[in-house]
Protein backbone atom coordinates (compact mmCIF):
# COMPACT_ATOMS: atom_id res chain seq x y z
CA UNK A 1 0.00 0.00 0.00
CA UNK A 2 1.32 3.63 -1.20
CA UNK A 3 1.32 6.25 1.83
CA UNK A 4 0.73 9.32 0.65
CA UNK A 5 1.57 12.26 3.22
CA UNK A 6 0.84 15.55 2.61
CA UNK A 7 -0.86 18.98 4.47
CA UNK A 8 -3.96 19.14 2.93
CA UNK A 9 -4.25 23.15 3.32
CA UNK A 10 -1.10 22.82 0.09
CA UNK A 11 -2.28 23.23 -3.13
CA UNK A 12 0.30 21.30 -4.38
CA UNK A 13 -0.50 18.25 -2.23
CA UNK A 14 -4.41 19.05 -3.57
CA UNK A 15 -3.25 18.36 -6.80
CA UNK A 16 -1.27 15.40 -6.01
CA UNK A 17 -4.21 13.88 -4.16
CA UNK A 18 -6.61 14.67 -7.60
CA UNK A 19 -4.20 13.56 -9.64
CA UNK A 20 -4.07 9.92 -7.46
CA UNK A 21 -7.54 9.86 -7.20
CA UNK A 22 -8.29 10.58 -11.08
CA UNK A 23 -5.62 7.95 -11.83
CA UNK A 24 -7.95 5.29 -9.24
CA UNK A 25 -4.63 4.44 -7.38
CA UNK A 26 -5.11 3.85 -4.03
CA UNK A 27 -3.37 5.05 -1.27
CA UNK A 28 -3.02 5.61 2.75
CA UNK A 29 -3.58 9.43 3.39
CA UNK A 30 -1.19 10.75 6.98
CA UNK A 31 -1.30 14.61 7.43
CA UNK A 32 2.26 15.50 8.35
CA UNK A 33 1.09 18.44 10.68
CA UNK A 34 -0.87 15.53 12.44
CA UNK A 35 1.59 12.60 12.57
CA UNK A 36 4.86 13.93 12.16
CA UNK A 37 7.81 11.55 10.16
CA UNK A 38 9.98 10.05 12.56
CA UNK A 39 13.84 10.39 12.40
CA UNK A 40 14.13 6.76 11.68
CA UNK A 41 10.86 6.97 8.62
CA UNK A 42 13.34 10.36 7.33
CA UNK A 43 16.14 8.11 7.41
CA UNK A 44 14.51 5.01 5.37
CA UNK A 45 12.93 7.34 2.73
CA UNK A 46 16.23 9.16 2.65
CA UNK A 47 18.08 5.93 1.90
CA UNK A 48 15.18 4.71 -0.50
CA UNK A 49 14.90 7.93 -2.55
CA UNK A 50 18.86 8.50 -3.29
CA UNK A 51 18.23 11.71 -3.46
CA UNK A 52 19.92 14.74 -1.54
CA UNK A 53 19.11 15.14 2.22
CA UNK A 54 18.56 19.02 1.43
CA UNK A 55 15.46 17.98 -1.21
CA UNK A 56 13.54 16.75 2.47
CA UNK A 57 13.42 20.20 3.55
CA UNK A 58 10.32 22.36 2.76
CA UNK A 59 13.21 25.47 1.42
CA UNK A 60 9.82 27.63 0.74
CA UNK A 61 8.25 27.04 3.87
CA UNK A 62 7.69 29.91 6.84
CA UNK A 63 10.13 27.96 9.16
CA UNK A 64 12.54 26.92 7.10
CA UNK A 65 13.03 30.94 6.68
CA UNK A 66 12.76 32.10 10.32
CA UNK A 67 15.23 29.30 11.30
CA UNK A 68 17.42 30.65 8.50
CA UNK A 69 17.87 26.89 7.71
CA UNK A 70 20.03 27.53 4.35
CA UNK A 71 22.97 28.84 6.13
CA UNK A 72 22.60 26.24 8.45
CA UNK A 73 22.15 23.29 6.80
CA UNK A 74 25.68 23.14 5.41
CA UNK A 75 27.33 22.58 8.85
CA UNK A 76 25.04 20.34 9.77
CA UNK A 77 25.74 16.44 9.63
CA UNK A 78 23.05 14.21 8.06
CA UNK A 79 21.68 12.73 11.43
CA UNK A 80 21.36 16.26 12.89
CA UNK A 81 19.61 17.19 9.63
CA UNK A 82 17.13 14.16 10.19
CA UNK A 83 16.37 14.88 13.18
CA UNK A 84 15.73 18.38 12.80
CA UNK A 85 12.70 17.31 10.08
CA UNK A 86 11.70 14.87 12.67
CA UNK A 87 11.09 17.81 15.24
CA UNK A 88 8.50 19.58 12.69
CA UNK A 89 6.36 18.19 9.49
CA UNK A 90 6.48 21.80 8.46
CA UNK A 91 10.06 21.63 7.87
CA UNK A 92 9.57 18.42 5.20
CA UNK A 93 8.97 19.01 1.83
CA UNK A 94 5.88 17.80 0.67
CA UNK A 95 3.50 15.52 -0.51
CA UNK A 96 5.69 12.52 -0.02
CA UNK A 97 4.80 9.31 -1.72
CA UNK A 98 5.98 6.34 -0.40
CA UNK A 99 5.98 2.88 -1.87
CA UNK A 100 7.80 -0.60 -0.71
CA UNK A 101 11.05 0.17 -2.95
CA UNK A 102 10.77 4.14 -3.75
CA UNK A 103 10.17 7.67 -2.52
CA UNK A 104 8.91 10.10 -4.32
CA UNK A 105 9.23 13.96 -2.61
CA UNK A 106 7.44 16.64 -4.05
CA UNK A 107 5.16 16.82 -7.27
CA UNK A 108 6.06 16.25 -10.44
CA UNK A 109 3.32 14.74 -12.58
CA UNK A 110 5.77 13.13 -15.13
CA UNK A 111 7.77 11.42 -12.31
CA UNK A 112 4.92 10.03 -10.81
CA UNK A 113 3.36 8.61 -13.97
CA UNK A 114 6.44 6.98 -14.42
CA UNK A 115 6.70 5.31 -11.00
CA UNK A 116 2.85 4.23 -10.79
């Protein structure tokens, strides 16, 4: 089963949500404000996805800014990086899709389409 988490108030995670349902794949829906990611779920996905660490963190978001995260993120190890999006599912970039062998972060219709 796919989990899909996401804030619903995002319009971006609105259209990711349409675009699932419209495409009749089925997933599990977890609001991120709700039930934040754990630092050991950041640390699987992270593994899983192969992408870069910094493509976790919601770089658009309100706290993101007022923690003036991209100077800090450089000095920062990967664990302490993990656990910082643990603290916060405001911090995460979002809607996450998460499969048994992938991870897809953020919305890109084409990249999805390919996956599913």
């Amino acid at each position: 089963m796919l989990e899909f988490i996401c804030y619903p108030k995002c319009t971006t995670c609105q259209k990711a949500k349409k675009w699932l349902d419209d495409n009749k794949i089925e997933y599990e829906l977890r609001d991120i404000k709700e039930n934040n990611p754990s630092f050991e779920e950041l640390a699987a996905w992270y593994k899983t996805s192969g992408l870069p660490l910094k493509k976790f963190f919601n770089t658009s978001g309100l706290l993101y800014k007022s923690m003036k995260l991209k100077d800090k993120l450089p000095k920062m190890s990967e664990e302490e990086q993990l656990k910082l999006l643990a603290t916060d599912g405001m911090l995460v970039k979002r809607p996450l899709l998460t499969g048994k062998d992938f991870v897809l972060v953020g919305f890109k219709e084409s990249e999805w389409s390919e996956k599913l």
